[in-house]
N, C-alpha and C. Protein backbone atom coordinates (compact mmCIF):
# COMPACT_ATOMS: atom_id res chain seq x y z
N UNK A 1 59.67 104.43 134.40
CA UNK A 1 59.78 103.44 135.45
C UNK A 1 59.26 102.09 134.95
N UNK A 2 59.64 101.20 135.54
CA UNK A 2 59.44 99.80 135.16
C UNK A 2 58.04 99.01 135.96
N UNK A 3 57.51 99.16 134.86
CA UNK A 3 56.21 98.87 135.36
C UNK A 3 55.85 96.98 135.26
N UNK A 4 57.03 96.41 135.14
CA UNK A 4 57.00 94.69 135.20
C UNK A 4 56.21 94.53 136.83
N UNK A 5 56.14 93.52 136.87
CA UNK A 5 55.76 92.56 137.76
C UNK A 5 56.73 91.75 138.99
N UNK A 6 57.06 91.89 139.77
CA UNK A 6 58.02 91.37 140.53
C UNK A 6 57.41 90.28 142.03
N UNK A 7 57.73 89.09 141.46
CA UNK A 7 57.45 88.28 142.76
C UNK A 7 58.05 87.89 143.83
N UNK A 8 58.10 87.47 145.04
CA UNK A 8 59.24 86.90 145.70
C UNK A 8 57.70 85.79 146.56
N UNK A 9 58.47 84.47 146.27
CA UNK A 9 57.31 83.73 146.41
C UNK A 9 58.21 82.86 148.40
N UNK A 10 57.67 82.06 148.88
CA UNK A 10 58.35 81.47 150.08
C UNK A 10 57.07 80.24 149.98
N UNK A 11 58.31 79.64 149.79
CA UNK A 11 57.34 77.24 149.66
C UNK A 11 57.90 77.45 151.16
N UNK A 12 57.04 76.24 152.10
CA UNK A 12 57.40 76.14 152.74
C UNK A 12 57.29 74.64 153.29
N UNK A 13 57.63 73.65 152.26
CA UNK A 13 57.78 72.29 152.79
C UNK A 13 57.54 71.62 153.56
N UNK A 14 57.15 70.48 154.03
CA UNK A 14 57.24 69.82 154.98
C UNK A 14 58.39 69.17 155.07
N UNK A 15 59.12 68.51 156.14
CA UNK A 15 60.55 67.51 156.03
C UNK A 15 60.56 66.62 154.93
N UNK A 16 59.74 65.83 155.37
CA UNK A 16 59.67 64.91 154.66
C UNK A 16 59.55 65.26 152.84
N UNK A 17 58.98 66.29 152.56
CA UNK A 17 58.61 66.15 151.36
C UNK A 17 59.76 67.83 150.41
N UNK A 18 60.27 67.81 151.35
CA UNK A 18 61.47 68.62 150.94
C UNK A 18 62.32 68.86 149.80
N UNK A 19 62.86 67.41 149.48
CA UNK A 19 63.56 66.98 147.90
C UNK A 19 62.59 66.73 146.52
N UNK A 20 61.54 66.39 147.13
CA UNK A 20 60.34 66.44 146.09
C UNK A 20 60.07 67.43 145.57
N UNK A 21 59.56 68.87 146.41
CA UNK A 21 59.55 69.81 145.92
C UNK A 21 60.80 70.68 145.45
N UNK A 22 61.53 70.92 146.02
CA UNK A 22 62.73 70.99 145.12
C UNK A 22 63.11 70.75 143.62
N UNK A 23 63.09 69.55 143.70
CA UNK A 23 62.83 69.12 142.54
C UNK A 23 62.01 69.31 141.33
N UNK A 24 60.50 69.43 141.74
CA UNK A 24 59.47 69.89 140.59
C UNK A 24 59.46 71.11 140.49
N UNK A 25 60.15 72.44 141.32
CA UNK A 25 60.65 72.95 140.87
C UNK A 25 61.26 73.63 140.04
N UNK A 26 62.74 72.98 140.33
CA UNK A 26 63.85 72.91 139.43
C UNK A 26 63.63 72.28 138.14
N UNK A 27 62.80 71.48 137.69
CA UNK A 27 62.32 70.61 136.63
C UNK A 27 61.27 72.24 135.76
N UNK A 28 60.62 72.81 136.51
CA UNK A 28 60.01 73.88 135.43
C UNK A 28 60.61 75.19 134.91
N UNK A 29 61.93 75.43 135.89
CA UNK A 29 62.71 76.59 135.18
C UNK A 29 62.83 77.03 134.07
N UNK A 30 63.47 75.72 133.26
CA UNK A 30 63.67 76.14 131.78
C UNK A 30 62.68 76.34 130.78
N UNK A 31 61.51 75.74 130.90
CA UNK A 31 59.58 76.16 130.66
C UNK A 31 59.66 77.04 131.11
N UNK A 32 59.63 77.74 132.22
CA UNK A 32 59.13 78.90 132.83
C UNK A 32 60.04 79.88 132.40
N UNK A 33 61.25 80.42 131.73
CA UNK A 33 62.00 81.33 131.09
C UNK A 33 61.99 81.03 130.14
N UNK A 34 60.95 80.17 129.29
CA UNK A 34 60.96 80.14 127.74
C UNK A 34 59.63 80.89 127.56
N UNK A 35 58.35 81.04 128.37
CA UNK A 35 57.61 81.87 128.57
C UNK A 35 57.58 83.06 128.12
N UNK A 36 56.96 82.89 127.27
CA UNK A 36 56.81 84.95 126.97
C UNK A 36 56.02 85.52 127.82
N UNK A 37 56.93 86.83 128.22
CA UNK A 37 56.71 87.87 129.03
C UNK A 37 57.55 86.91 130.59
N UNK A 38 57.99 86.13 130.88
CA UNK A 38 58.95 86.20 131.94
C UNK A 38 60.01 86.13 131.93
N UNK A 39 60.52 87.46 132.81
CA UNK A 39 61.72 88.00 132.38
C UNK A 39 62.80 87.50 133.35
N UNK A 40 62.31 86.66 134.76
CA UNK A 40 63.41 86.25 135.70
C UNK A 40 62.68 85.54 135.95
N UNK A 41 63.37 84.02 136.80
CA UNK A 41 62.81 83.22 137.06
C UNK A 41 63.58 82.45 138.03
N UNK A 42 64.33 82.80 139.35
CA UNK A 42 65.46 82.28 140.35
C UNK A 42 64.74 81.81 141.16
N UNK A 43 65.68 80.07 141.81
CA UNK A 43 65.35 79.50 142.73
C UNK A 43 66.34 79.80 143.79
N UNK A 44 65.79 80.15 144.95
CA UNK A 44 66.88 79.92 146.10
C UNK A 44 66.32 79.10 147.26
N UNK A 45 67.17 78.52 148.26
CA UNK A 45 66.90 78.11 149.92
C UNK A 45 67.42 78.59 150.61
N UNK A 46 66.61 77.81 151.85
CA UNK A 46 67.55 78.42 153.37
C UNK A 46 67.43 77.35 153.88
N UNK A 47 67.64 75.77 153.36
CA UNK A 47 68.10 74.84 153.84
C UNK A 47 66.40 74.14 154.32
N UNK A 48 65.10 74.73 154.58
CA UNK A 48 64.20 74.10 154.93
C UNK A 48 62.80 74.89 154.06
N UNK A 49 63.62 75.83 153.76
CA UNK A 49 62.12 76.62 152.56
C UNK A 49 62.64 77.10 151.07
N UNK A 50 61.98 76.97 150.51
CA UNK A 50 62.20 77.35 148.87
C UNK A 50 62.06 78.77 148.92
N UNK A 51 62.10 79.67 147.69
CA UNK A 51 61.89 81.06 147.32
C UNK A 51 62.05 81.11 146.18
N UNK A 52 61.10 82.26 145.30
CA UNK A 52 61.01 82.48 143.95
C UNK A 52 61.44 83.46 143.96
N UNK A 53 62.25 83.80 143.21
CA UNK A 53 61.92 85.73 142.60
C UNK A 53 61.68 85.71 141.36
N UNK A 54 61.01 86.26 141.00
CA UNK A 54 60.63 86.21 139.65
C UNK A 54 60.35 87.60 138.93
N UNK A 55 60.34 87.64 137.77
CA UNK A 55 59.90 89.04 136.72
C UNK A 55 59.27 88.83 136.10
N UNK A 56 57.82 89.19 136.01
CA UNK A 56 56.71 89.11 134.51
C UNK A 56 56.56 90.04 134.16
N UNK A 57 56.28 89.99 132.41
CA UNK A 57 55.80 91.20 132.13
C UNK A 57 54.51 92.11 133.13
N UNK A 58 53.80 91.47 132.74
CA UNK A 58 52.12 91.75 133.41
C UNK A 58 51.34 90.76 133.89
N UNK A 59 50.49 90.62 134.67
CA UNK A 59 49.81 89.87 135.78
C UNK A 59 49.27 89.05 134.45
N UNK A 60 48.80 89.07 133.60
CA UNK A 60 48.51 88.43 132.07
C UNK A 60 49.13 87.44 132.35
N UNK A 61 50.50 87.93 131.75
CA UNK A 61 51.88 86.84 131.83
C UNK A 61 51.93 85.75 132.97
N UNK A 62 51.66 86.38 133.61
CA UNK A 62 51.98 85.06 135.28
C UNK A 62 50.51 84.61 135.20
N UNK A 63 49.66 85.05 135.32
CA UNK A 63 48.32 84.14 135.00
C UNK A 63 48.42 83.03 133.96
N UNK A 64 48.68 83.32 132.97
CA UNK A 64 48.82 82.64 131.95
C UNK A 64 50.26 81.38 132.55
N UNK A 65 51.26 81.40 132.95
CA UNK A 65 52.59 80.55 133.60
C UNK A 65 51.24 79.72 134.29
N UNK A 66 50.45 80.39 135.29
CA UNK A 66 49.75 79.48 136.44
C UNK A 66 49.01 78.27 135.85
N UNK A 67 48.45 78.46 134.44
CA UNK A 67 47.62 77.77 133.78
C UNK A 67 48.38 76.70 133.17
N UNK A 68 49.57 76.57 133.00
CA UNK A 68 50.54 75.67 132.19
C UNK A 68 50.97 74.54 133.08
N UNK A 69 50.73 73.37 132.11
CA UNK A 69 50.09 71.86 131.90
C UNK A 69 51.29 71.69 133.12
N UNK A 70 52.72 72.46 133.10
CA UNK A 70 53.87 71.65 133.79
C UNK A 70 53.45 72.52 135.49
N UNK A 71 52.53 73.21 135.62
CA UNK A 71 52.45 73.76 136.38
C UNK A 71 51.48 73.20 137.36
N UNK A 72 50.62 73.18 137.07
CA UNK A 72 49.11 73.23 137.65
C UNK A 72 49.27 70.95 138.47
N UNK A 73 50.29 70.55 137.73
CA UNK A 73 50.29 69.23 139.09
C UNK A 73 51.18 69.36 140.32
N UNK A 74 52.29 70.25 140.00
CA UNK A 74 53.12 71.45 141.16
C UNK A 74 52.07 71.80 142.01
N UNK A 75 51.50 72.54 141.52
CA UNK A 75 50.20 73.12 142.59
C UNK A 75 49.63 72.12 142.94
N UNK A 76 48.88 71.04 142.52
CA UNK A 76 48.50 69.70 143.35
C UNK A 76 48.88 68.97 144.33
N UNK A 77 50.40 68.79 144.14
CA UNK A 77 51.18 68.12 145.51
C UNK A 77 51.50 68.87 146.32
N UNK A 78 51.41 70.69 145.75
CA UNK A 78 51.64 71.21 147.28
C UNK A 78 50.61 70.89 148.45
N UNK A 79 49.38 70.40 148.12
CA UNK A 79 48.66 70.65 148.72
C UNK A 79 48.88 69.28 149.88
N UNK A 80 49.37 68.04 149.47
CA UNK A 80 50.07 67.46 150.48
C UNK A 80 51.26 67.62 151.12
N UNK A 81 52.36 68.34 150.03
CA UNK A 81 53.92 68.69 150.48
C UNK A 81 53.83 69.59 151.44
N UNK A 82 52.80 70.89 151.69
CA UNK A 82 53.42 72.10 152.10
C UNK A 82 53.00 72.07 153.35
N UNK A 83 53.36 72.75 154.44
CA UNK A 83 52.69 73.15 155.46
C UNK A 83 51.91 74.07 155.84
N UNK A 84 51.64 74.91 154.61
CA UNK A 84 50.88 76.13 154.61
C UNK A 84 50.63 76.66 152.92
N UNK A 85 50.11 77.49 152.83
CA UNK A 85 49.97 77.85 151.53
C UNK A 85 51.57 78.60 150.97
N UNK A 86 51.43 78.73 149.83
CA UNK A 86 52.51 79.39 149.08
C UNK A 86 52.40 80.98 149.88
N UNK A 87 53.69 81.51 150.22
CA UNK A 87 53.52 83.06 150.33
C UNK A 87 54.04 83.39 149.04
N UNK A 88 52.85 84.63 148.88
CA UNK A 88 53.16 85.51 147.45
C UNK A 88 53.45 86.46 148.00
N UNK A 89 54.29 86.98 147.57
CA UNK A 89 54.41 89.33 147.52
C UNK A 89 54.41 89.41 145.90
N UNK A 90 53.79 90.21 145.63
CA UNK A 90 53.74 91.09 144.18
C UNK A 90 54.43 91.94 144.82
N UNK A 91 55.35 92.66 144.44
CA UNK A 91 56.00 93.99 143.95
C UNK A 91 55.81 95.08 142.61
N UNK A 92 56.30 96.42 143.12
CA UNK A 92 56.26 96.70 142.37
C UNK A 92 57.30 97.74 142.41
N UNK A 93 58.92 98.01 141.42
CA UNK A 93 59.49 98.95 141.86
C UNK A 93 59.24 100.39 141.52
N UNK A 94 60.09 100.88 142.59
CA UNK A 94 60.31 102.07 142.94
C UNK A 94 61.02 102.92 141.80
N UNK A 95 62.66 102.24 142.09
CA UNK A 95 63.34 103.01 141.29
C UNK A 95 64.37 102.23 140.52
């Protein structure tokens, strides 16, 4: 069984600051799948909230993504952009 790491993350924007985040985002994808040990890395919407899904090897791996230079000012403006904190789910599959 696959013992990776599976996230499904939910941004949840404010109006106003909507295209911003989006954006910084979409700007760390290709960093964030050059990453060793992450194995998926998809953005989706629903027109007013973001979503991650993601694959890491091991909680290592995504600890280590959290610490990276393109990352950690993302996490800064959420703290004016968002309306709430980031929702995380860790997963882990089944089958």
């Amino acid at each position: 069984m696959n013992k990776h790491l599976f996230i499904i993350a939910k941004i949840s924007p404010k109006a106003e600051f909507i295209t911003q985040a989006k954006q910084a985002i979409l700007s760390i994808v290709a960093h964030t799948l050059e990453e060793e040990g992450c194995l998926q890395f998809a953005v989706h919407e629903d027109g007013e909230r973001l979503f991650l899904y993601e694959e890491w090897r091991s909680q290592e791996d995504l600890d280590k993504h959290y610490a990276m230079p393109y990352i950690t000012p993302i996490f800064e403006a959420y703290k004016e952009w968002l309306i709430g904190p980031v929702e995380v789910n860790k997963l882990q599959k089944l089958v």
